[in-house]
PDB file of N, CA and C in Angstrom:
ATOM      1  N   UNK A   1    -107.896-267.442 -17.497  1.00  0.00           N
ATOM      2  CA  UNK A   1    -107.605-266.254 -16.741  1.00  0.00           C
ATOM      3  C   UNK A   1    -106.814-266.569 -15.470  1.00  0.00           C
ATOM      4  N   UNK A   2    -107.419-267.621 -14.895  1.00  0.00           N
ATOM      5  CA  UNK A   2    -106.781-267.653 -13.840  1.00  0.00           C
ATOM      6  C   UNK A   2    -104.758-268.115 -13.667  1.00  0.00           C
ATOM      7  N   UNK A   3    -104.806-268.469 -14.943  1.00  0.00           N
ATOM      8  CA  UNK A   3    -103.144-269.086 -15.436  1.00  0.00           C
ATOM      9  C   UNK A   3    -102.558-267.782 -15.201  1.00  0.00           C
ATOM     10  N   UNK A   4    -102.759-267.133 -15.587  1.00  0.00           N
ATOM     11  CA  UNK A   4    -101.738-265.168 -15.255  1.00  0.00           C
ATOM     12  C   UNK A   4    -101.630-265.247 -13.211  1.00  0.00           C
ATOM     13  N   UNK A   5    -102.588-265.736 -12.659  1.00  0.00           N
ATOM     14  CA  UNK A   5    -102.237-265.647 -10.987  1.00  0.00           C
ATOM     15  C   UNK A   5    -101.241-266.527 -10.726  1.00  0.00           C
ATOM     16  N   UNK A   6    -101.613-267.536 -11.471  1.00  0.00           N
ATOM     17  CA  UNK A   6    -100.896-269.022 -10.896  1.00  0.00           C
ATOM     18  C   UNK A   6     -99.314-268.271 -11.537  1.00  0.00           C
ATOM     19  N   UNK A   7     -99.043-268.214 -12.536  1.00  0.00           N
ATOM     20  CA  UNK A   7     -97.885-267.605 -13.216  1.00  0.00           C
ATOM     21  C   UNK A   7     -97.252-266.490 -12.203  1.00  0.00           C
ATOM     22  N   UNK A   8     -97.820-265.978 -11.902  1.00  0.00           N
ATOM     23  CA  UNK A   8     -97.645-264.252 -10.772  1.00  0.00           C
ATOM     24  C   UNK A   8     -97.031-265.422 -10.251  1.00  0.00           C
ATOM     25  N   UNK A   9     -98.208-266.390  -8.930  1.00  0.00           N
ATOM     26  CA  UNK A   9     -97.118-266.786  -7.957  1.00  0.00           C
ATOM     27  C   UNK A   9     -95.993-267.132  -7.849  1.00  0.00           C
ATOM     28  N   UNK A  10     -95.969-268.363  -9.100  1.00  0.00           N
ATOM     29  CA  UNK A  10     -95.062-269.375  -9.328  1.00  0.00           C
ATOM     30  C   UNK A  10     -93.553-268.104  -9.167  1.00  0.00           C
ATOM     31  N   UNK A  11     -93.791-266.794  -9.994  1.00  0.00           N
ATOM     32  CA  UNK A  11     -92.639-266.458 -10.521  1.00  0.00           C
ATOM     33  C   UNK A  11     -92.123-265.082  -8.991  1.00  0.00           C
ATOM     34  N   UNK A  12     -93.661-265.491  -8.205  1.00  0.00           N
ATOM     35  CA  UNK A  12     -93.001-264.464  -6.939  1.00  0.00           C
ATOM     36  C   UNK A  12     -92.567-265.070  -6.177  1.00  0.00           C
ATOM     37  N   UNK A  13     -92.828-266.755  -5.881  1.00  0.00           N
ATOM     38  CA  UNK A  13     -91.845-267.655  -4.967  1.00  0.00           C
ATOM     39  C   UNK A  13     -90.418-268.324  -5.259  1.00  0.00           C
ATOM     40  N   UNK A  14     -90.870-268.322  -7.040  1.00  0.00           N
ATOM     41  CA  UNK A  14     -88.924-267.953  -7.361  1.00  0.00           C
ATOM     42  C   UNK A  14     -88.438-267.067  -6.764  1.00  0.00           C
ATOM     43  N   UNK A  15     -88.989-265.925  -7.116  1.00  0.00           N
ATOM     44  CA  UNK A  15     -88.029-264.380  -7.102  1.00  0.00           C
ATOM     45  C   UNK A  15     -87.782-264.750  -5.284  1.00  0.00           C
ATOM     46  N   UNK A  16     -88.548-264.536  -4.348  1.00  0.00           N
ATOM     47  CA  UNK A  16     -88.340-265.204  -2.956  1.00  0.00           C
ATOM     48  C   UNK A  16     -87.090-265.780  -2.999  1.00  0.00           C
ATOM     49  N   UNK A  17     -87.352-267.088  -3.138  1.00  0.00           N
ATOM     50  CA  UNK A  17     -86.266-268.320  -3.308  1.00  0.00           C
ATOM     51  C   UNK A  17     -84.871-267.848  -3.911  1.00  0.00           C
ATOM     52  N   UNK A  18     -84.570-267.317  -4.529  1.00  0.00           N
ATOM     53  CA  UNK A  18     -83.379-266.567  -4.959  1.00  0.00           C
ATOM     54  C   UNK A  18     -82.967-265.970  -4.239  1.00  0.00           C
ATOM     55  N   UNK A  19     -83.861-264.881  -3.562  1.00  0.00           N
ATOM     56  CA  UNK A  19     -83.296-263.844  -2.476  1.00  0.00           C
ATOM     57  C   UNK A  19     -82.667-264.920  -1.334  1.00  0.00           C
ATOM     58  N   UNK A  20     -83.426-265.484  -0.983  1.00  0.00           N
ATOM     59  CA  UNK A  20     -82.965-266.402   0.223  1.00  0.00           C
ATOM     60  C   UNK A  20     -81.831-267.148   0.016  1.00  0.00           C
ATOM     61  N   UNK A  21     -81.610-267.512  -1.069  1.00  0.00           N
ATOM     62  CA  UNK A  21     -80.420-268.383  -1.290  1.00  0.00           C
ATOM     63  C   UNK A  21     -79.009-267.746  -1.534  1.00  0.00           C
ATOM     64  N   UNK A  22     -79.441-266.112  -2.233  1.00  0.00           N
ATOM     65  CA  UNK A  22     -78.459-265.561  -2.515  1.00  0.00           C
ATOM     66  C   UNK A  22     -78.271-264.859  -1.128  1.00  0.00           C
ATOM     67  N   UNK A  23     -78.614-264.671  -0.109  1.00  0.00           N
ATOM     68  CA  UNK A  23     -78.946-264.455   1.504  1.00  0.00           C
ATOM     69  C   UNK A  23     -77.836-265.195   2.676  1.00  0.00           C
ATOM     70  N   UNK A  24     -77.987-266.518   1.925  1.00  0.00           N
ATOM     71  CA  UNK A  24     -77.305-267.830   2.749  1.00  0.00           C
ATOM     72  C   UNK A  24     -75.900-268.016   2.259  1.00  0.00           C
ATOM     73  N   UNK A  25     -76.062-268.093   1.145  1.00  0.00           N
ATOM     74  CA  UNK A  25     -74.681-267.903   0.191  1.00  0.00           C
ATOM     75  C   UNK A  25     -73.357-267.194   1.053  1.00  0.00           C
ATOM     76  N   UNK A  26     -72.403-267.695   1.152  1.00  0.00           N
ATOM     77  CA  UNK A  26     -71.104-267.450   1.784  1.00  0.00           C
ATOM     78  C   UNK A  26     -70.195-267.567   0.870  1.00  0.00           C
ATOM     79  N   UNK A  27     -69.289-265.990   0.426  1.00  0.00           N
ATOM     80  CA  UNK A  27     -68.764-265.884  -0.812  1.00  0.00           C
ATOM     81  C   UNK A  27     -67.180-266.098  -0.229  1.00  0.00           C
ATOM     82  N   UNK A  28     -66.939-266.070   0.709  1.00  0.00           N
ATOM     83  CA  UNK A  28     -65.408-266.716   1.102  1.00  0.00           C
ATOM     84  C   UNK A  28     -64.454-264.874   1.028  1.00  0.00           C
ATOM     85  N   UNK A  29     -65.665-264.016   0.715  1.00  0.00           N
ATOM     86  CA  UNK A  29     -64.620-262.247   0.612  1.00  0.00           C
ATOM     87  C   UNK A  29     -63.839-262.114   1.728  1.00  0.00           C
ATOM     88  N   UNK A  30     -63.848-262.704   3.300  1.00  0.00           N
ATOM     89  CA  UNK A  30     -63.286-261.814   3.868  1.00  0.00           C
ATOM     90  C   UNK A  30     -61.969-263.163   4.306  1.00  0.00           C
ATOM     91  N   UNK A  31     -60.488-262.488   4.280  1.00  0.00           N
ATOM     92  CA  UNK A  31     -59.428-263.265   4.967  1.00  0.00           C
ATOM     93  C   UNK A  31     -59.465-263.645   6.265  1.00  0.00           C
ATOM     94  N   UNK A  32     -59.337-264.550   7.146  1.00  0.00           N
ATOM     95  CA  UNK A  32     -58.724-264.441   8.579  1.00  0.00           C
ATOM     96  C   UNK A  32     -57.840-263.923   8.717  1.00  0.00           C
ATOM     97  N   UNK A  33     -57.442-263.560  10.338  1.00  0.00           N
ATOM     98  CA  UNK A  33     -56.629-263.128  10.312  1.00  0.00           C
ATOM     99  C   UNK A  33     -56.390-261.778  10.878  1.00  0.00           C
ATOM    100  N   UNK A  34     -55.473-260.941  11.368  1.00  0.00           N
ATOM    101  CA  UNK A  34     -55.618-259.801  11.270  1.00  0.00           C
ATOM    102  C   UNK A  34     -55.331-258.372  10.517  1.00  0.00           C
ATOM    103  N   UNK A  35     -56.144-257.438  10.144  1.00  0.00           N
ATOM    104  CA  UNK A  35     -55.190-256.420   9.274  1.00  0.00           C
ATOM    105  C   UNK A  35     -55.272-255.338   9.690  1.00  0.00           C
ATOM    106  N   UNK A  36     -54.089-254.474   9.736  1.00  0.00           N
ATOM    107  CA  UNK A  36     -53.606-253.360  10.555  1.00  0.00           C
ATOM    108  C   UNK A  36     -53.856-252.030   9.436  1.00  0.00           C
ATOM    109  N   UNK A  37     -54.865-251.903   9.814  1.00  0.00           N
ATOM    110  CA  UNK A  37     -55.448-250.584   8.578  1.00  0.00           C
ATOM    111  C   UNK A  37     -54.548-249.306   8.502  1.00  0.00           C
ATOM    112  N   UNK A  38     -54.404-248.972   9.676  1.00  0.00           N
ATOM    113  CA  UNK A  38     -53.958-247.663  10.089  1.00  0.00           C
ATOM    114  C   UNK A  38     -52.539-247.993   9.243  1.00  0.00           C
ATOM    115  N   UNK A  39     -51.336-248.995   9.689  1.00  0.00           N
ATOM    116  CA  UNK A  39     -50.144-249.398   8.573  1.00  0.00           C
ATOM    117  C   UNK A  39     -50.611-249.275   7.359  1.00  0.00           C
ATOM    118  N   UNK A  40     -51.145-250.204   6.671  1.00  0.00           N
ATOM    119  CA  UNK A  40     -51.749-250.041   5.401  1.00  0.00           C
ATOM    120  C   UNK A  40     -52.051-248.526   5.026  1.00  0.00           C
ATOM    121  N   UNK A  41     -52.797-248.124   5.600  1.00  0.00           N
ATOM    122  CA  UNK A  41     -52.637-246.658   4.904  1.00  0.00           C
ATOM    123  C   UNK A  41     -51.379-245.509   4.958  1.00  0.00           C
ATOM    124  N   UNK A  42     -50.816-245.909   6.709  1.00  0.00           N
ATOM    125  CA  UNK A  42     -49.406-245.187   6.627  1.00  0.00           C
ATOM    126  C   UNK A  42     -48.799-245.334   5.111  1.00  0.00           C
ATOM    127  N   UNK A  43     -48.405-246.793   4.924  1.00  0.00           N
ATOM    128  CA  UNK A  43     -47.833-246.884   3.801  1.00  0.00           C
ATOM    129  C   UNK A  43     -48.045-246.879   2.573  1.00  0.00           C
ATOM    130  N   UNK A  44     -49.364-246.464   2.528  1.00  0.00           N
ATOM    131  CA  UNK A  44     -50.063-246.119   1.072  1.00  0.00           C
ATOM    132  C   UNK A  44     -50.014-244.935   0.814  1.00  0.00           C
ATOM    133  N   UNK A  45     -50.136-243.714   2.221  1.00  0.00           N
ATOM    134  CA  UNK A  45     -50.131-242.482   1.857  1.00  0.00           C
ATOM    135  C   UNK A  45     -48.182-242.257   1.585  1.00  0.00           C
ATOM    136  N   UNK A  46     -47.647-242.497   2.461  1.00  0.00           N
ATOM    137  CA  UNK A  46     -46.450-242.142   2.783  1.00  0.00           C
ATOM    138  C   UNK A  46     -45.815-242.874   0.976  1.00  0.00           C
ATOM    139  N   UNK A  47     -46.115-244.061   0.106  1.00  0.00           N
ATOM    140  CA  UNK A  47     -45.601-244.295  -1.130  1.00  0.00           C
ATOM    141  C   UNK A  47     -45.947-243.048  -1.861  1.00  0.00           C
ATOM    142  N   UNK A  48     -46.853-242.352  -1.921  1.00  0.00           N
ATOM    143  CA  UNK A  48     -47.903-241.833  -2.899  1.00  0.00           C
ATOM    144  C   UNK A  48     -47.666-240.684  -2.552  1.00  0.00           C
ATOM    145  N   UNK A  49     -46.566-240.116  -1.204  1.00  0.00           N
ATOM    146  CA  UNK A  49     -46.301-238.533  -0.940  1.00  0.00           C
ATOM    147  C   UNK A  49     -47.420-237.493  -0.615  1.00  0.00           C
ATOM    148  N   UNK A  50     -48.141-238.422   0.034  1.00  0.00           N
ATOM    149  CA  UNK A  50     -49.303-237.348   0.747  1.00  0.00           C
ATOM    150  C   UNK A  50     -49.302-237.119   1.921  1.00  0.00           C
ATOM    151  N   UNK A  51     -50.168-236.215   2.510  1.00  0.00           N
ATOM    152  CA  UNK A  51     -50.056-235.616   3.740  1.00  0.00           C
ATOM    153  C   UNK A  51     -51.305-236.115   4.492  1.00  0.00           C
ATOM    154  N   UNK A  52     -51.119-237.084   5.472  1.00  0.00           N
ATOM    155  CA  UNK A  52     -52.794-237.508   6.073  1.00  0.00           C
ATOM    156  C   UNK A  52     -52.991-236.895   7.319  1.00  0.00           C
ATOM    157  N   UNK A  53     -54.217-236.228   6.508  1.00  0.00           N
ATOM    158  CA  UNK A  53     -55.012-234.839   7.510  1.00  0.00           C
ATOM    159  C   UNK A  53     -56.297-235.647   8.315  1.00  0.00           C
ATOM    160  N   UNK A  54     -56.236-237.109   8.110  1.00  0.00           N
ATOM    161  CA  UNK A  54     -57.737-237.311   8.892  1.00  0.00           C
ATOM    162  C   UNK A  54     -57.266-237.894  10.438  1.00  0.00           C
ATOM    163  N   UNK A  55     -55.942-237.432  11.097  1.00  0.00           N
ATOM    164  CA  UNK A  55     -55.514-237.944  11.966  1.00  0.00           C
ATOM    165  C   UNK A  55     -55.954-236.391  13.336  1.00  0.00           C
ATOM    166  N   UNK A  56     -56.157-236.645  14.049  1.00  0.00           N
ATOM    167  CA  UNK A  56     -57.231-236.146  15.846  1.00  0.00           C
ATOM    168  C   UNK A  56     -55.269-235.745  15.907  1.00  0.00           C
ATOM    169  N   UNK A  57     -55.436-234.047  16.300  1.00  0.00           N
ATOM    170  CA  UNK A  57     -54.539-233.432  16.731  1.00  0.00           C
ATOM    171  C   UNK A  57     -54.878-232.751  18.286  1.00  0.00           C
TER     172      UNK A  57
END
């Protein structure tokens, strides 16, 4: 009986241990550098012939 607790733990200090590692883990997503959003979208809306309404008049 008592093998089902020991089993529980074993498999709740994995599950732990994963979180933590996948936690620490550094996936390399973001560039240095700088990026100019507001351009980027000028020129995404302005290819694509839209009208950008989320701009403070």
């Amino acid at each position: 009986m008592e093998w089902i607790f020991i089993s529980l733990a074993v498999g709740l200090i994995a599950l732990v241990a994963m979180f933590a590692i996948a936690a620490n883990r550094y996936d390399g997503a973001t560039v240095p550098g700088h990026f100019d959003f507001d351009r980027y979208k000028r020129n995404e809306l302005s290819q694509r012939g839209l009208f950008d309404k989320t701009k403070w008049r």
